[in-house]
C-alpha atoms as a PDB file:
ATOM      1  CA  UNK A   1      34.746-110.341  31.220  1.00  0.00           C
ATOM      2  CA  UNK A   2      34.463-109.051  27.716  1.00  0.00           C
ATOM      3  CA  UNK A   3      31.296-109.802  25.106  1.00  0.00           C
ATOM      4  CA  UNK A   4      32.724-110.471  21.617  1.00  0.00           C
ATOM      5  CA  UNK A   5      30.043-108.816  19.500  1.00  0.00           C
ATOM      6  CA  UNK A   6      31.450-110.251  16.135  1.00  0.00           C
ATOM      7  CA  UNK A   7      34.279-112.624  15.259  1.00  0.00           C
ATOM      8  CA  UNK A   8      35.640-113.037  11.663  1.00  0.00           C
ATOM      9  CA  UNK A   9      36.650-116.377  12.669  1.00  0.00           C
ATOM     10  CA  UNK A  10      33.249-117.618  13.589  1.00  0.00           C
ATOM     11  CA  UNK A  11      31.925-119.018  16.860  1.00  0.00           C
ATOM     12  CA  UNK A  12      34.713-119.219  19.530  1.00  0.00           C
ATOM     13  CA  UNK A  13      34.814-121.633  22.802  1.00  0.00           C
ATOM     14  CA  UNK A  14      37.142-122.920  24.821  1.00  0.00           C
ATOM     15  CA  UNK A  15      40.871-121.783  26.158  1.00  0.00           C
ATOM     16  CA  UNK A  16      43.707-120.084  24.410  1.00  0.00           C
ATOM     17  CA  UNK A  17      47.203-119.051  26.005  1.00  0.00           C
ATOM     18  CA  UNK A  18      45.723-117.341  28.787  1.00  0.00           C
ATOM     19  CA  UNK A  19      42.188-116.544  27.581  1.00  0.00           C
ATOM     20  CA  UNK A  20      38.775-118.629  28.014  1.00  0.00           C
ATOM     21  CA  UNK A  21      36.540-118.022  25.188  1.00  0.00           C
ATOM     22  CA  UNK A  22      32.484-119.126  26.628  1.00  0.00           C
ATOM     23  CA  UNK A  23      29.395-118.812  24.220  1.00  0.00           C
ATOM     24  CA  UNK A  24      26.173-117.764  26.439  1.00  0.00           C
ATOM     25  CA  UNK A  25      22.908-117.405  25.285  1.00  0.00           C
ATOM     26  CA  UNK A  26      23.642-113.504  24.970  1.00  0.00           C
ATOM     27  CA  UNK A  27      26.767-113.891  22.478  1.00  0.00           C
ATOM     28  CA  UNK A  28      30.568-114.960  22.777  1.00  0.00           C
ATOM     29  CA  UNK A  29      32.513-113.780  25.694  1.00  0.00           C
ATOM     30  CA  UNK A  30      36.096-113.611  27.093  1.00  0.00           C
ATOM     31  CA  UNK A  31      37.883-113.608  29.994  1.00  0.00           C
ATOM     32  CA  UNK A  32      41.468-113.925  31.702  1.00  0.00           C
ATOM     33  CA  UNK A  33      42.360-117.406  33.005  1.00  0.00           C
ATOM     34  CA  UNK A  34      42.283-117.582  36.824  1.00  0.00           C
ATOM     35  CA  UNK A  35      45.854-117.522  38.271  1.00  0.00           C
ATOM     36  CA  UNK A  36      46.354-119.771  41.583  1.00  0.00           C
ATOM     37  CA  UNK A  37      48.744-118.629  43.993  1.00  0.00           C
ATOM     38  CA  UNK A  38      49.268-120.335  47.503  1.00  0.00           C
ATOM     39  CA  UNK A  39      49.468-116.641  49.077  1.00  0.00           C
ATOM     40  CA  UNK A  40      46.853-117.062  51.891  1.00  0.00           C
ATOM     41  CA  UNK A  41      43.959-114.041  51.579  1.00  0.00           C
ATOM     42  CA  UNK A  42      43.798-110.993  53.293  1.00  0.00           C
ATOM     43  CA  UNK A  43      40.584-110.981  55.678  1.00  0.00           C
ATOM     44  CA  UNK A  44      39.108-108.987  53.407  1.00  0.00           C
ATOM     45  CA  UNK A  45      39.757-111.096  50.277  1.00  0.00           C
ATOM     46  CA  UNK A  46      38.232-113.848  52.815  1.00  0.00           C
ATOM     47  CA  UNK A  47      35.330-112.384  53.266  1.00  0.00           C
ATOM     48  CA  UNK A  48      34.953-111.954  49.497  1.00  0.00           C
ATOM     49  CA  UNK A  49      35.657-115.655  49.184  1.00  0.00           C
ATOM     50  CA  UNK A  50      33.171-116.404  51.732  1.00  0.00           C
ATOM     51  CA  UNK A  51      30.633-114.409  50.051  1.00  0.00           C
ATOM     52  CA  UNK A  52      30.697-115.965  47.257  1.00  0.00           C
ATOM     53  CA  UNK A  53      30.768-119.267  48.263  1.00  0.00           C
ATOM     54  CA  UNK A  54      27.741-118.663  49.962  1.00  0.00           C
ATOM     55  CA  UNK A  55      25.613-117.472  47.282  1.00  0.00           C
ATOM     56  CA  UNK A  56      26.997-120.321  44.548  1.00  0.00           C
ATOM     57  CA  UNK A  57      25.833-122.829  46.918  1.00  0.00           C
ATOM     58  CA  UNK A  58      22.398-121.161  47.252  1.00  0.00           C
ATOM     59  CA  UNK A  59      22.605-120.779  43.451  1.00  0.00           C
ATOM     60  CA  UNK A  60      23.361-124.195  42.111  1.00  0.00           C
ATOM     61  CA  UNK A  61      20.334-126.013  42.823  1.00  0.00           C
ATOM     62  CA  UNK A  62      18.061-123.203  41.018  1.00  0.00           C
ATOM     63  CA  UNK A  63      20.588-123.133  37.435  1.00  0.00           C
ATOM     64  CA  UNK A  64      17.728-124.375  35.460  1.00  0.00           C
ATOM     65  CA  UNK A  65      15.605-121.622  36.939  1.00  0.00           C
ATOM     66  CA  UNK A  66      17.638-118.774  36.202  1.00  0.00           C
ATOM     67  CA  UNK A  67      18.475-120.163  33.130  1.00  0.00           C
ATOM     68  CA  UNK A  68      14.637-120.135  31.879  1.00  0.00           C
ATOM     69  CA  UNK A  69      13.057-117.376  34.027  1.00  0.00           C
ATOM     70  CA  UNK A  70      15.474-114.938  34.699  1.00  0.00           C
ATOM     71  CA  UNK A  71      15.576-112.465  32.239  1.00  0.00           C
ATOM     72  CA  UNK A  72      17.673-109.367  33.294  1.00  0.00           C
ATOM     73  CA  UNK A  73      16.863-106.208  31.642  1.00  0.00           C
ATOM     74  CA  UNK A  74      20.692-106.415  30.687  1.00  0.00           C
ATOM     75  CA  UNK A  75      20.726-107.904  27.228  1.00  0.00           C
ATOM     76  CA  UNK A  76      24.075-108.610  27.050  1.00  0.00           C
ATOM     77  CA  UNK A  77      23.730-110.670  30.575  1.00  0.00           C
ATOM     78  CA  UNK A  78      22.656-114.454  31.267  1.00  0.00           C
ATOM     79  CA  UNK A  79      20.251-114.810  33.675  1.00  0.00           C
ATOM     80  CA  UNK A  80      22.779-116.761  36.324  1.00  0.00           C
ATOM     81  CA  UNK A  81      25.292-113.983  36.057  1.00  0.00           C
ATOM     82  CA  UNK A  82      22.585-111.033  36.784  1.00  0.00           C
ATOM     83  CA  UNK A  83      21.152-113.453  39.608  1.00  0.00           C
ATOM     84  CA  UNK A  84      24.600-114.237  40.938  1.00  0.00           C
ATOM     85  CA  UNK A  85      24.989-110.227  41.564  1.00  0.00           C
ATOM     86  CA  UNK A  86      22.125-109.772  42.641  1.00  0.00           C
ATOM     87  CA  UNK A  87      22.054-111.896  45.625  1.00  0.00           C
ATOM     88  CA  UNK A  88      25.819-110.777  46.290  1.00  0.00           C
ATOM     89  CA  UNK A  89      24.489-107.477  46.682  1.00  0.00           C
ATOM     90  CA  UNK A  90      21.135-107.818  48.025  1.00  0.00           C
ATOM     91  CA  UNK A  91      20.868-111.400  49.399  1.00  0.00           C
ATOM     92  CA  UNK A  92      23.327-111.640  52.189  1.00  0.00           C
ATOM     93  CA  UNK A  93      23.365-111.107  55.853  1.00  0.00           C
ATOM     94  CA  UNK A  94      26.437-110.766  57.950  1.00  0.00           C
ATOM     95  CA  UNK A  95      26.209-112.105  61.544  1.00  0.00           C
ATOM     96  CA  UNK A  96      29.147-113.188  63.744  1.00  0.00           C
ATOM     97  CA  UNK A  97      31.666-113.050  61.255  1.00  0.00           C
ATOM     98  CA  UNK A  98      29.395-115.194  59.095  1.00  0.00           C
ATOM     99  CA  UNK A  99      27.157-114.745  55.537  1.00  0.00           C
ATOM    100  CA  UNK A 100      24.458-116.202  55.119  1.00  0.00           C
ATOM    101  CA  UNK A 101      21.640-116.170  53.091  1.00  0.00           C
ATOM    102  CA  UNK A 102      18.915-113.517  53.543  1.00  0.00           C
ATOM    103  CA  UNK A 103      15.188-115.463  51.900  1.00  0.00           C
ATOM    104  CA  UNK A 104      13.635-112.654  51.923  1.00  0.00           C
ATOM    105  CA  UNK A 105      15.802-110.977  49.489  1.00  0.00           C
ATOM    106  CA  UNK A 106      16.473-113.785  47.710  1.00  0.00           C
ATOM    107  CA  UNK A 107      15.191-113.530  43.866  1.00  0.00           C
ATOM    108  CA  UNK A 108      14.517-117.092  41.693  1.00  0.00           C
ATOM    109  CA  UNK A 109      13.216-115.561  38.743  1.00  0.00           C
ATOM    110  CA  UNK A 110      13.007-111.857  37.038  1.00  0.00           C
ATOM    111  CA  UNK A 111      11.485-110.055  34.303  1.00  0.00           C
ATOM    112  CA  UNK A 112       8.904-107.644  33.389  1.00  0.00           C
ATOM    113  CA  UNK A 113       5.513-109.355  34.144  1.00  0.00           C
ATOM    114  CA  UNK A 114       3.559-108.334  37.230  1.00  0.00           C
ATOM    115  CA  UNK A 115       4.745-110.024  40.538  1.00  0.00           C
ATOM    116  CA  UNK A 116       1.916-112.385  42.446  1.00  0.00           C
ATOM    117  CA  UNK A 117       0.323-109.935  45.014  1.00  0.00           C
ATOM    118  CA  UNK A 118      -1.158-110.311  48.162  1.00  0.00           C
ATOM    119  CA  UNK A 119       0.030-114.052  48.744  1.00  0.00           C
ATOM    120  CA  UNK A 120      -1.013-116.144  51.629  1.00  0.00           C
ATOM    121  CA  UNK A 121      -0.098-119.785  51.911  1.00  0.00           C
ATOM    122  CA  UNK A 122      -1.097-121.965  54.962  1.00  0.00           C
ATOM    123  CA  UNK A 123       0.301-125.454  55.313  1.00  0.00           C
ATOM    124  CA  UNK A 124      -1.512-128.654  55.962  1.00  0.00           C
ATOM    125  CA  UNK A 125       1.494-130.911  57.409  1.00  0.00           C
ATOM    126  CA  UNK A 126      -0.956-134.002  58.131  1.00  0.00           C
ATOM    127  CA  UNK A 127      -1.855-134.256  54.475  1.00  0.00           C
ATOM    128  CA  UNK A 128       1.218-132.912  53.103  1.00  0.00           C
ATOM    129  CA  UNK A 129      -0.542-130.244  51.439  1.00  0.00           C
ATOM    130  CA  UNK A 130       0.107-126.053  51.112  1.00  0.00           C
ATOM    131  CA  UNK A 131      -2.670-124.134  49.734  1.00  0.00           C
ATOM    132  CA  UNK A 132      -1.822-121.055  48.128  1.00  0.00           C
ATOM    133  CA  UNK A 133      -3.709-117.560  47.385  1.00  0.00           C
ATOM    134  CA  UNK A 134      -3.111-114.431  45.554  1.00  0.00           C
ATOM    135  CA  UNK A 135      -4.978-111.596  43.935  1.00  0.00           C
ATOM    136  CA  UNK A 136      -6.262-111.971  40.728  1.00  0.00           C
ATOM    137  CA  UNK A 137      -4.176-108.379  39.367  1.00  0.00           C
ATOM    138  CA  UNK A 138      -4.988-108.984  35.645  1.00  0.00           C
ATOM    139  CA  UNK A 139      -6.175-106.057  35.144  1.00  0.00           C
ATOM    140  CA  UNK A 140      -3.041-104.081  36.128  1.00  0.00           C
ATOM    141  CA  UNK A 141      -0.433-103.237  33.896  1.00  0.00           C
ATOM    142  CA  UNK A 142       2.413-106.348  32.680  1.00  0.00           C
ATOM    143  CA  UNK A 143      -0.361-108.528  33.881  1.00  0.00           C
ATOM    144  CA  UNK A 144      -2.613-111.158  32.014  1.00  0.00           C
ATOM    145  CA  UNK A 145      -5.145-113.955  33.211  1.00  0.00           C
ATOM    146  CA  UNK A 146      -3.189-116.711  30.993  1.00  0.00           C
ATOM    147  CA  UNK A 147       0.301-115.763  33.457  1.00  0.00           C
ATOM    148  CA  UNK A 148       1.162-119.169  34.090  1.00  0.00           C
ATOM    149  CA  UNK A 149       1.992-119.804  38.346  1.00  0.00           C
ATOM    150  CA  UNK A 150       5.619-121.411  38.769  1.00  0.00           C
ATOM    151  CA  UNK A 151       6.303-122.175  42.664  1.00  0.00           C
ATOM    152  CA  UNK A 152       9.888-123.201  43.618  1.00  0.00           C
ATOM    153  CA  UNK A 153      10.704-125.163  46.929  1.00  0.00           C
ATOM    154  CA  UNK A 154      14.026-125.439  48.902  1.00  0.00           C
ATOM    155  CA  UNK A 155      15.100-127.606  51.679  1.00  0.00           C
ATOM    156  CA  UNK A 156      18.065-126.543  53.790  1.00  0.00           C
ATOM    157  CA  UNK A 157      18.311-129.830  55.425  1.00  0.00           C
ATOM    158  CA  UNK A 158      18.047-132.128  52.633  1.00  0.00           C
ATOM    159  CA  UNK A 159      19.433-130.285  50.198  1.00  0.00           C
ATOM    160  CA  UNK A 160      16.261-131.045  47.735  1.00  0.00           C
ATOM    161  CA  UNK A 161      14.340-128.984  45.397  1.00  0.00           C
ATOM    162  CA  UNK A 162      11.166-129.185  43.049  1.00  0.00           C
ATOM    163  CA  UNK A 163       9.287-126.849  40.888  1.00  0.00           C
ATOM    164  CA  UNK A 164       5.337-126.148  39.960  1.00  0.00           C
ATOM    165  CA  UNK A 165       4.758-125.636  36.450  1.00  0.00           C
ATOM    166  CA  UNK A 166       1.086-127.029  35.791  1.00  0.00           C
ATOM    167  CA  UNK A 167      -2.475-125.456  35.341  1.00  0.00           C
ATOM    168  CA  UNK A 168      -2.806-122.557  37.381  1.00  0.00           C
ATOM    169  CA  UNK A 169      -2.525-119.415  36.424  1.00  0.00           C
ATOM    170  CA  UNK A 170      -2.955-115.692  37.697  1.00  0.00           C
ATOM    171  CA  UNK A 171      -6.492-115.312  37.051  1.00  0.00           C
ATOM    172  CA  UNK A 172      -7.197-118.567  39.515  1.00  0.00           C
ATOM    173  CA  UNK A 173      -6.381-116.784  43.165  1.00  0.00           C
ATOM    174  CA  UNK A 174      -6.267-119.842  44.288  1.00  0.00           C
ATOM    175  CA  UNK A 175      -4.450-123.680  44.500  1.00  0.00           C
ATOM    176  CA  UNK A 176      -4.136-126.333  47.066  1.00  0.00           C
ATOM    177  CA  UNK A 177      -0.611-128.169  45.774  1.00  0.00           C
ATOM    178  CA  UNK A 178      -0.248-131.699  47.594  1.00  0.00           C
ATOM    179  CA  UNK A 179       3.497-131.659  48.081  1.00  0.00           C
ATOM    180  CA  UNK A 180       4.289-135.681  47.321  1.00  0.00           C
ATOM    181  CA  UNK A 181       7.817-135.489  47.127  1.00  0.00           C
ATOM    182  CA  UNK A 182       8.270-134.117  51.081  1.00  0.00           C
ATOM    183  CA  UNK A 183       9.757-135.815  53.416  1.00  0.00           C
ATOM    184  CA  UNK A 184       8.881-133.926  56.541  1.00  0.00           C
ATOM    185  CA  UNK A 185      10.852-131.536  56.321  1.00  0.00           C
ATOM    186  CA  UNK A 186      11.215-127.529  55.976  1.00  0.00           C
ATOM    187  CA  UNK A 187      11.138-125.756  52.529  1.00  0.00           C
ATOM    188  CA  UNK A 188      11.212-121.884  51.817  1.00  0.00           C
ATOM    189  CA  UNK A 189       8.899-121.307  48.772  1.00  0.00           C
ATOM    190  CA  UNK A 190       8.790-118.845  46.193  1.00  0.00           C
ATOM    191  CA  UNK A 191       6.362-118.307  44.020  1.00  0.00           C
ATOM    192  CA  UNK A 192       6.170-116.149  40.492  1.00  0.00           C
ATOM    193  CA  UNK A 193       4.353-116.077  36.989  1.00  0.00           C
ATOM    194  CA  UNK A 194       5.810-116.429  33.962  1.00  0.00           C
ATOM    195  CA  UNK A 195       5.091-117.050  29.932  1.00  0.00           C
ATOM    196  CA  UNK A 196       7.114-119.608  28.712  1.00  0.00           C
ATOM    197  CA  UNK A 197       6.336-118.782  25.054  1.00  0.00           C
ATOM    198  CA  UNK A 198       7.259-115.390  25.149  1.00  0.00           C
ATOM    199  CA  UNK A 199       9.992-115.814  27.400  1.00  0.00           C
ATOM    200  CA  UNK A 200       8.929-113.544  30.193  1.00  0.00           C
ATOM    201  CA  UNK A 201       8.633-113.699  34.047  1.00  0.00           C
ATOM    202  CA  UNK A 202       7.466-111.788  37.397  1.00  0.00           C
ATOM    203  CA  UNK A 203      10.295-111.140  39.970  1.00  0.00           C
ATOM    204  CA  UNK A 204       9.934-114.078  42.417  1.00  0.00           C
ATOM    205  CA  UNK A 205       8.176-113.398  45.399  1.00  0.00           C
ATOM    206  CA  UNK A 206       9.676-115.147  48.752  1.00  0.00           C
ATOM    207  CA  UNK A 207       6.481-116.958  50.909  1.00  0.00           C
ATOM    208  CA  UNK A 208       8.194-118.252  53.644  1.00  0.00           C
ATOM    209  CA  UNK A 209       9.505-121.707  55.180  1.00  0.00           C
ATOM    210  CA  UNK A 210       6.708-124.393  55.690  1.00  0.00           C
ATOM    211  CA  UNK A 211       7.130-127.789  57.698  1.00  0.00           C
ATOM    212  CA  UNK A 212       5.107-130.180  55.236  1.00  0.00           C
END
């Protein structure tokens, strides 16, 4: 894929012979139509396949995440496309013949500001609740008390996710979050800061799975 870095034409989108013109929030790119062939794949180009069909499904429920909190260092990058390689180089396990997807490695959100430290969370599933806790790090560098708290939550099962976006924020250490929309069932959590003004963000941190 090529970045256009000025047309004399003006803004292009769409598909020409055997070109596909996209406009991202980085600039105008190009690339080479995809060519189908009924040639089966090698087992390498299988596993390659596989691969990626693991991490898009990961991916698609969290596009509005990387999309506003992922902000690769890369200017010329969106933030799905940096996510998508990072998790197919960093994010994957290999077991049996199989990929899957490693949460520990996995990354929601990126950027320069300070990642949450020391984070604890212990789940209430009676009353449906997970409190949270973290060091108050403002006064370490790429950190500030007004660093907003975003928490993201997956379930495997169902398929569903939510986000936090409210009140707390990095100089709190602390927040009990009543999880309403939980049906029983497990959800991995990751939790980050992030300044929506400025448009910056803390590397995700992973927390774990909780039954709540």
């Amino acid at each position: 894929m090529a970045r256009i870095v000025k047309s004399p034409i003006g803004e292009l989108s769409g598909k020409a012979g055997g070109l596909v013109f996209k406009t991202g929030k980085n600039g105008n790119y190009v690339s080479s139509l995809p060519v189908h062939t009924n040639k089966k794949p090698s087992p390498v180009q299988q596993l390659q396949r596989d691969k990626m069909t693991v991490v898009m499904e990961f991916m698609r429920p969290f596009q509005w995440a990387f999309r506003e909190y992922y902000f690769p260092f890369q200017q010329n990058k969106s933030g799905f496309h940096a996510a998508k390689s990072y998790h197919l180089k960093e994010a994957l396990k290999f077991e049996d013949g199989i990929y899957s997807i490693h949460y520990p490695k996995t990354q929601l959100t990126y950027g320069d500001l300070r990642i949450i430290e020391n984070l604890e969370v212990e789940a209430d599933a009676v009353n449906k609740s997970l409190k949270f806790k973290w060091k108050d790090n403002s006064d370490q560098s790429m950190a500030y008390p007004e660093d907003a708290l975003l928490l993201l939550f997956y379930s495997e099962k169902s398929k569903s996710r939510f986000f936090y976006l409210q009140e707390a924020r990095r100089s709190d250490g602390v927040l009990e979050y009543n999880v309403k929309s939980s049906n029983g069932d497990a959800y991995h959590v990751w939790a980050s800061f992030y300044q929506a003004d400025m448009q910056r963000a803390s590397p995700s941190v992973y927390a774990g799975c909780f039954v709540v």
